[in-house]
Structure formats: structure tokens, C-alpha cells
C-alpha atoms as a PDB file:
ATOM      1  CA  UNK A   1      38.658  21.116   1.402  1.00  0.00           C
ATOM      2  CA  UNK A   2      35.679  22.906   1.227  1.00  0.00           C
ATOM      3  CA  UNK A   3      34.932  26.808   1.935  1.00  0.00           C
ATOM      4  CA  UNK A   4      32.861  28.103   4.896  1.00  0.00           C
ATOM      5  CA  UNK A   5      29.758  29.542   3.622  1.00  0.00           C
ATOM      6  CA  UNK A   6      27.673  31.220   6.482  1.00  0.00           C
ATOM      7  CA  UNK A   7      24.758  31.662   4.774  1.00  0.00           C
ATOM      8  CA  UNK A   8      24.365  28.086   3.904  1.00  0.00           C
ATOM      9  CA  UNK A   9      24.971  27.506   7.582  1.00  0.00           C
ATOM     10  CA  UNK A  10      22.039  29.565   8.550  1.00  0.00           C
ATOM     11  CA  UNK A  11      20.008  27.827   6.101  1.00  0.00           C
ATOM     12  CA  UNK A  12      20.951  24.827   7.637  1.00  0.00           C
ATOM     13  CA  UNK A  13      20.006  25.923  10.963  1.00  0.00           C
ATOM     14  CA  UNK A  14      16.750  27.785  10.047  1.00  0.00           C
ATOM     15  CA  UNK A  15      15.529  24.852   8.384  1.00  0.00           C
ATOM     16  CA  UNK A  16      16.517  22.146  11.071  1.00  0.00           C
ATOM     17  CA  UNK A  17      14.847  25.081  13.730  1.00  0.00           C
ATOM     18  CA  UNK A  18      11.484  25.719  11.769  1.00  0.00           C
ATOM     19  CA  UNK A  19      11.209  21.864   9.919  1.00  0.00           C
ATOM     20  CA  UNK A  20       7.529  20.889  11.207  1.00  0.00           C
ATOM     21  CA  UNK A  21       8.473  16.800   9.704  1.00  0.00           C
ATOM     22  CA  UNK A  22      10.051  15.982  13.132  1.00  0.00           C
ATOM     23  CA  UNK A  23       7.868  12.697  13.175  1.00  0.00           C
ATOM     24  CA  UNK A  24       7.775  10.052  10.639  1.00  0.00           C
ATOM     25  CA  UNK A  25       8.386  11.033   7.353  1.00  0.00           C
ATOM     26  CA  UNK A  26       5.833   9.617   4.761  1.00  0.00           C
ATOM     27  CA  UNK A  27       7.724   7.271   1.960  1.00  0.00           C
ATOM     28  CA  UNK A  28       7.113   7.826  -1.732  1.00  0.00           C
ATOM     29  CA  UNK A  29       4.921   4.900  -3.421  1.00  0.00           C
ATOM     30  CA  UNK A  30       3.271   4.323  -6.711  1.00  0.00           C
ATOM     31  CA  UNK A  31       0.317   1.769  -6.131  1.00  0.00           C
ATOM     32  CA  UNK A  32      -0.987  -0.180  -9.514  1.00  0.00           C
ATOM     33  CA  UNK A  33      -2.954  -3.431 -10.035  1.00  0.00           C
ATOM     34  CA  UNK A  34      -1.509  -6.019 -12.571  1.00  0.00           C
ATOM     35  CA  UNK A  35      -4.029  -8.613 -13.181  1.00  0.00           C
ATOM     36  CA  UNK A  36      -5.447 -10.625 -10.161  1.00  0.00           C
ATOM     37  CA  UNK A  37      -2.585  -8.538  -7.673  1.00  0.00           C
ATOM     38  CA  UNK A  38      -1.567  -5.142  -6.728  1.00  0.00           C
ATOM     39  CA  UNK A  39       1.754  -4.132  -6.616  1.00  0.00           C
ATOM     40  CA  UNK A  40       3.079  -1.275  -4.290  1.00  0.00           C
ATOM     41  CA  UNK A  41       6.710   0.288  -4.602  1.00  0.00           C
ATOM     42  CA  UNK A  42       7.604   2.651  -2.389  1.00  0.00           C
ATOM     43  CA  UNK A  43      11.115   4.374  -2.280  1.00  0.00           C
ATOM     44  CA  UNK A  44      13.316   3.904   1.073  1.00  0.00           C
ATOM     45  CA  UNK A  45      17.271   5.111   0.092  1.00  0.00           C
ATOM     46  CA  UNK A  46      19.932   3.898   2.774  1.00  0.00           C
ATOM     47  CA  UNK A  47      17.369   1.440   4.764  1.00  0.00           C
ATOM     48  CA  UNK A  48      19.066  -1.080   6.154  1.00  0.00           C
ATOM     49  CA  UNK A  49      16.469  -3.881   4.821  1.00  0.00           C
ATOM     50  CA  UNK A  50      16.324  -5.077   8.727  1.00  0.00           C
ATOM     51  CA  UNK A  51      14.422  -1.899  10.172  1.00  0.00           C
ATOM     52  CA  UNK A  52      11.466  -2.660   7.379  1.00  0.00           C
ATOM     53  CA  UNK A  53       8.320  -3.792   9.562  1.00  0.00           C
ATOM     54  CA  UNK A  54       5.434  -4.751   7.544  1.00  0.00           C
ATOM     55  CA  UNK A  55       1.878  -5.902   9.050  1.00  0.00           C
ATOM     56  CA  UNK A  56      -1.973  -5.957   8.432  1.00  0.00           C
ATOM     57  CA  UNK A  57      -4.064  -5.788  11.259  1.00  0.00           C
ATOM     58  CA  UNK A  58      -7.898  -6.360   9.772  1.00  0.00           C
ATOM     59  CA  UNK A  59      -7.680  -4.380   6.298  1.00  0.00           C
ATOM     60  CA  UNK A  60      -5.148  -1.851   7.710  1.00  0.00           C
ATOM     61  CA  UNK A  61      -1.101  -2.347   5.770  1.00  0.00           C
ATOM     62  CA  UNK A  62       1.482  -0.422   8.012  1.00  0.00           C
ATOM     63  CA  UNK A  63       4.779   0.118   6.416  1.00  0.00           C
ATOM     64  CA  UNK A  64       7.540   1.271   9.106  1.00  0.00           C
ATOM     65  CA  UNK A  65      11.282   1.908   8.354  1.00  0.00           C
ATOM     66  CA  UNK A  66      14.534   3.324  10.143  1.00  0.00           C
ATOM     67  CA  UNK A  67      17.429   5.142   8.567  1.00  0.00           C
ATOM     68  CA  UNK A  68      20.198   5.377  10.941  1.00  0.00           C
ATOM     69  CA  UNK A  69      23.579   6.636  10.061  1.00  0.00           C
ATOM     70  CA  UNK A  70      26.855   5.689  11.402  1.00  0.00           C
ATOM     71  CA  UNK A  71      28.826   8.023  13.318  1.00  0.00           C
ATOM     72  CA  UNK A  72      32.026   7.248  15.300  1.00  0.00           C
ATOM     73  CA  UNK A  73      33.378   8.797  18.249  1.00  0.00           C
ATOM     74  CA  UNK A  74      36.249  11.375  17.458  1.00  0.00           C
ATOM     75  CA  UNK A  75      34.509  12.024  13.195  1.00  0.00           C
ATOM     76  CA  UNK A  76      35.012  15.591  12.327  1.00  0.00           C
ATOM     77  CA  UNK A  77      31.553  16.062  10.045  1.00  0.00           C
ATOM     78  CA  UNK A  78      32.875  18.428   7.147  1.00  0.00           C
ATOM     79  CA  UNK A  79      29.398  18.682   6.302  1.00  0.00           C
ATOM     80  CA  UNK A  80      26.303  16.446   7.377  1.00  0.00           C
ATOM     81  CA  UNK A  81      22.973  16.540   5.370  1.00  0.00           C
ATOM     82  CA  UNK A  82      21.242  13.157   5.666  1.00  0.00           C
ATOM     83  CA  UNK A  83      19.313  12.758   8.865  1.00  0.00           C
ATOM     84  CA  UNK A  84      18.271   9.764  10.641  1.00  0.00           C
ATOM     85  CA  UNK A  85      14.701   9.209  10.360  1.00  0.00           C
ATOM     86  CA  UNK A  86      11.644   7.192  10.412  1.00  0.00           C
ATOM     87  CA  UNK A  87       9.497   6.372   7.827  1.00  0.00           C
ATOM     88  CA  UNK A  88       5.722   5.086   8.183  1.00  0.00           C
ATOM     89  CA  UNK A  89       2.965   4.524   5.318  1.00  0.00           C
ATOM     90  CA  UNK A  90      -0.684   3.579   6.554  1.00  0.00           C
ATOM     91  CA  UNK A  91      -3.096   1.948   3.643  1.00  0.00           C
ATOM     92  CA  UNK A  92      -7.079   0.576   4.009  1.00  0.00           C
ATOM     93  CA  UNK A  93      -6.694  -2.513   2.416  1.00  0.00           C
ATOM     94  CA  UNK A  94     -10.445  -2.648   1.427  1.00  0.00           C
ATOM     95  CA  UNK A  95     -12.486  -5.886   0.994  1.00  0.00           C
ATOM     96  CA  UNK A  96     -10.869  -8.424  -1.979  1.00  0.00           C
ATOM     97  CA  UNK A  97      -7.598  -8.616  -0.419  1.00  0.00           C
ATOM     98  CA  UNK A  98      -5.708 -11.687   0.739  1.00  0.00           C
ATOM     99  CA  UNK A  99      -4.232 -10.758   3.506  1.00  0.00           C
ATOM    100  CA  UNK A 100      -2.475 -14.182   4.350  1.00  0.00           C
ATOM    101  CA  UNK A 101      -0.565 -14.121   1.256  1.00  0.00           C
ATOM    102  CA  UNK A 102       1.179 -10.674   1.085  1.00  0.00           C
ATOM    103  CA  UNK A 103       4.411 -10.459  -0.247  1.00  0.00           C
ATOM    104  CA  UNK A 104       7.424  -8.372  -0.001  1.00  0.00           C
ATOM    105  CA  UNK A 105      10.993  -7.761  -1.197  1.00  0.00           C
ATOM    106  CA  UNK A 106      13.788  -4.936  -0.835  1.00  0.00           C
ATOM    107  CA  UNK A 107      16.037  -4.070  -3.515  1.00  0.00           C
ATOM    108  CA  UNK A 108      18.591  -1.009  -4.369  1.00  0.00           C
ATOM    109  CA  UNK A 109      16.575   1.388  -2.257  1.00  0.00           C
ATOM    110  CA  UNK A 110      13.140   0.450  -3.082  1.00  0.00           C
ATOM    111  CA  UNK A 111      10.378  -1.755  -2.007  1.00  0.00           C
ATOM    112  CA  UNK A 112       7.954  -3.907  -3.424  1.00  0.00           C
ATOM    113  CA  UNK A 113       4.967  -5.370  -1.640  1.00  0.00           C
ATOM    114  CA  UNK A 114       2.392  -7.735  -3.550  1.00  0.00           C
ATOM    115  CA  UNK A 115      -1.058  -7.697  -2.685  1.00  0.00           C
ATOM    116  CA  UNK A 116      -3.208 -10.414  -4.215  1.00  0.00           C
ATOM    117  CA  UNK A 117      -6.659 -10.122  -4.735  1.00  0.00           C
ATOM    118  CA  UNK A 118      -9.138 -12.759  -3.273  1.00  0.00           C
ATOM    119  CA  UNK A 119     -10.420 -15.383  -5.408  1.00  0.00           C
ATOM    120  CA  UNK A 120     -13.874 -14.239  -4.068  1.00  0.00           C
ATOM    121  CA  UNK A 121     -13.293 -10.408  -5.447  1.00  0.00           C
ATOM    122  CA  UNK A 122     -12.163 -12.041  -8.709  1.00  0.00           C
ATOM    123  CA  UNK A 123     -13.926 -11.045 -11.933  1.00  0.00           C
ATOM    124  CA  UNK A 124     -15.469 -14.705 -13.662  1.00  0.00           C
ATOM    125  CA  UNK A 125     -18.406 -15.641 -15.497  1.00  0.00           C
ATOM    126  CA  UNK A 126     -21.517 -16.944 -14.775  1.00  0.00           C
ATOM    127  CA  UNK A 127     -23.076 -19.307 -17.308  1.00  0.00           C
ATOM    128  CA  UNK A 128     -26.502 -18.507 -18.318  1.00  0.00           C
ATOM    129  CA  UNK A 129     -28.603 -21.785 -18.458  1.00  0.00           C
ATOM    130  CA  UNK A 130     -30.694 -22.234 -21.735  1.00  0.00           C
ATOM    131  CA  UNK A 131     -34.355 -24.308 -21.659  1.00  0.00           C
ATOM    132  CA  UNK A 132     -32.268 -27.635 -22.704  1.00  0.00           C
ATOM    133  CA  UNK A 133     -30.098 -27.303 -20.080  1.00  0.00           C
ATOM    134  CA  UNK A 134     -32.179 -26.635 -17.289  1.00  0.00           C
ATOM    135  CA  UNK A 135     -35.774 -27.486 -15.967  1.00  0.00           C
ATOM    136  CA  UNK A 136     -38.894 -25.319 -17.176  1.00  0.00           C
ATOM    137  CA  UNK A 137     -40.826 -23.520 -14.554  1.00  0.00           C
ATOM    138  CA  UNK A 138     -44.430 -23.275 -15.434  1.00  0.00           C
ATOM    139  CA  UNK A 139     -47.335 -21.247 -14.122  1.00  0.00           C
ATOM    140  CA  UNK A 140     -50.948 -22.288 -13.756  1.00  0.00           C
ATOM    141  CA  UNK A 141     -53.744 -21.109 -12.907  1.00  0.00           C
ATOM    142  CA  UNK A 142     -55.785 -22.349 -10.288  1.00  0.00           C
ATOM    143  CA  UNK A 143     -59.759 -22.882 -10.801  1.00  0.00           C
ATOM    144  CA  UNK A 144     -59.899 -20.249  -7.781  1.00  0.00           C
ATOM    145  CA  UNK A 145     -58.031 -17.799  -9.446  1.00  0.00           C
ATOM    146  CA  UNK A 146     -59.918 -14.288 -11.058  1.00  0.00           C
ATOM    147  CA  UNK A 147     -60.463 -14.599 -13.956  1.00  0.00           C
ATOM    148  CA  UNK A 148     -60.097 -11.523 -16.578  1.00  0.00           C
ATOM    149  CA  UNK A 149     -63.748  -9.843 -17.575  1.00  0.00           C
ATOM    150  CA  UNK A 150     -64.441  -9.542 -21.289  1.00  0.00           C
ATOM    151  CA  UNK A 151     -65.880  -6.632 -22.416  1.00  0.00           C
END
């Protein structure tokens, strides 16, 4: 059984009193690109998987997720420190992106979303044409053309 403690109590309270994150709270991500994608994982403990709303409107990625916990009528909390809450991440896509071919997956706590890069924003070569390969532009000059002065 555990032991009152009144101080931790108060802490409870002053922090619950004076915490300005009452709106969404912003989710942990690392963002990297791996070749011709980028990869975002961004860390959502005790989601259930069916509150995550992803969409792209234009270039703009909103990530939205709800953490409820259960709670039956008649529970005696011993203690309670997780809170429900809601999460929300904003991102400017940017030009290159696909849009229409985003990806994303939930596992253990965390979520990955794939971004592809266009084949437009692609890196490739361009072939530089040789004489051989290509036709020869000449200049002339025309009869009505200056001519230089010799001095």
C-alpha cells in the first residue's frame, strides 16, 4: 500500500493548476531522408492506433492523436499520473513531395510515416551531347555585316 506524501500531493496539484500545455501536446519526431524518401518517426505511448488521423492538405502533413484512459465507475485511483491528451504535429511539406503516395504504420508506441520524393525533385543526369552526336550550329556572316577596321 503506498504512504501519503503531502508534499507530492501539492506538487501534483501545483503543477496540474499552473501547467500552461492544456492544448495539444506536440509529439516527439526525428525526421531523416533515406534515398529517394523521407522517413518520419514520431513517439505516441498508449495511442490506441484508431485515434491516429493523418492528412495533407496542399504541402501541409497534420499528425493528430488521442490518448484516452479507461476509468470505471466505483475505481479507487491509488495514484493517477498519465493524463488523457491530444497530440498534434503540423509539417510544410515543401515542393518534391508525393503527396498521393504517403505511407504510414503504428508499432509498439511509435509511428512511422514515409514520404517519397517526386520523380521530378529526383537527382539524375543529363547527358552532354558531343559534335558526333548532335548537329553543328554554325555562324556566318552576312555581306551586310561590319566588318572589323585594320589598323
Amino acid at each position: 500500500m503506498a504512504t501519503y506524501d503531502p508534499f507530492r500531493d501539492l506538487d501534483r496539484l501545483a503543477s496540474t493548476m499552473f501547467d500552461a500545455r492544456r492544448g495539444p501536446r506536440r509529439m516527439p519526431m526525428d525526421l531523416y531522408r533515406d534515398g529517394d524518401h523521407y522517413v518520419l518517426t514520431a513517439d505516441l505511448p498508449g495511442i490506441d492506433p484508431g485515434s491516429v488521423d493523418i492528412d495533407v492538405d496542399g504541402q501541409l502533413l497534420t499528425i493528430r492523436a488521442e490518448r484516452t484512459l479507461a476509468g470505471g465507475e466505483g475505481v479507487k485511483w491509488i495514484t493517477r499520473e498519465r493524463e488523457a491528451a491530444s497530440f498534434l504535429r503540423q509539417l510544410n511539406l515543401g515542393q518534391g513531395i508525393d503527396t498521393e503516395r504517403i505511407a504510414a504504420n503504428y508499432s509498439n508506441g511509435v509511428l512511422n510515416v514515409t514520404i517519397p520524393v517526386s520523380e521530378k525533385a529526383k537527382p539524375r543526369k543529363i547527358e552532354v551531347a558531343t559534335e558526333g552526336d548532335s548537329p553543328v550550329i554554325q555562324a556566318r556572316e552576312s555581306s551586310d555585316a561590319p566588318q572589323p577596321v585594320e589598323q
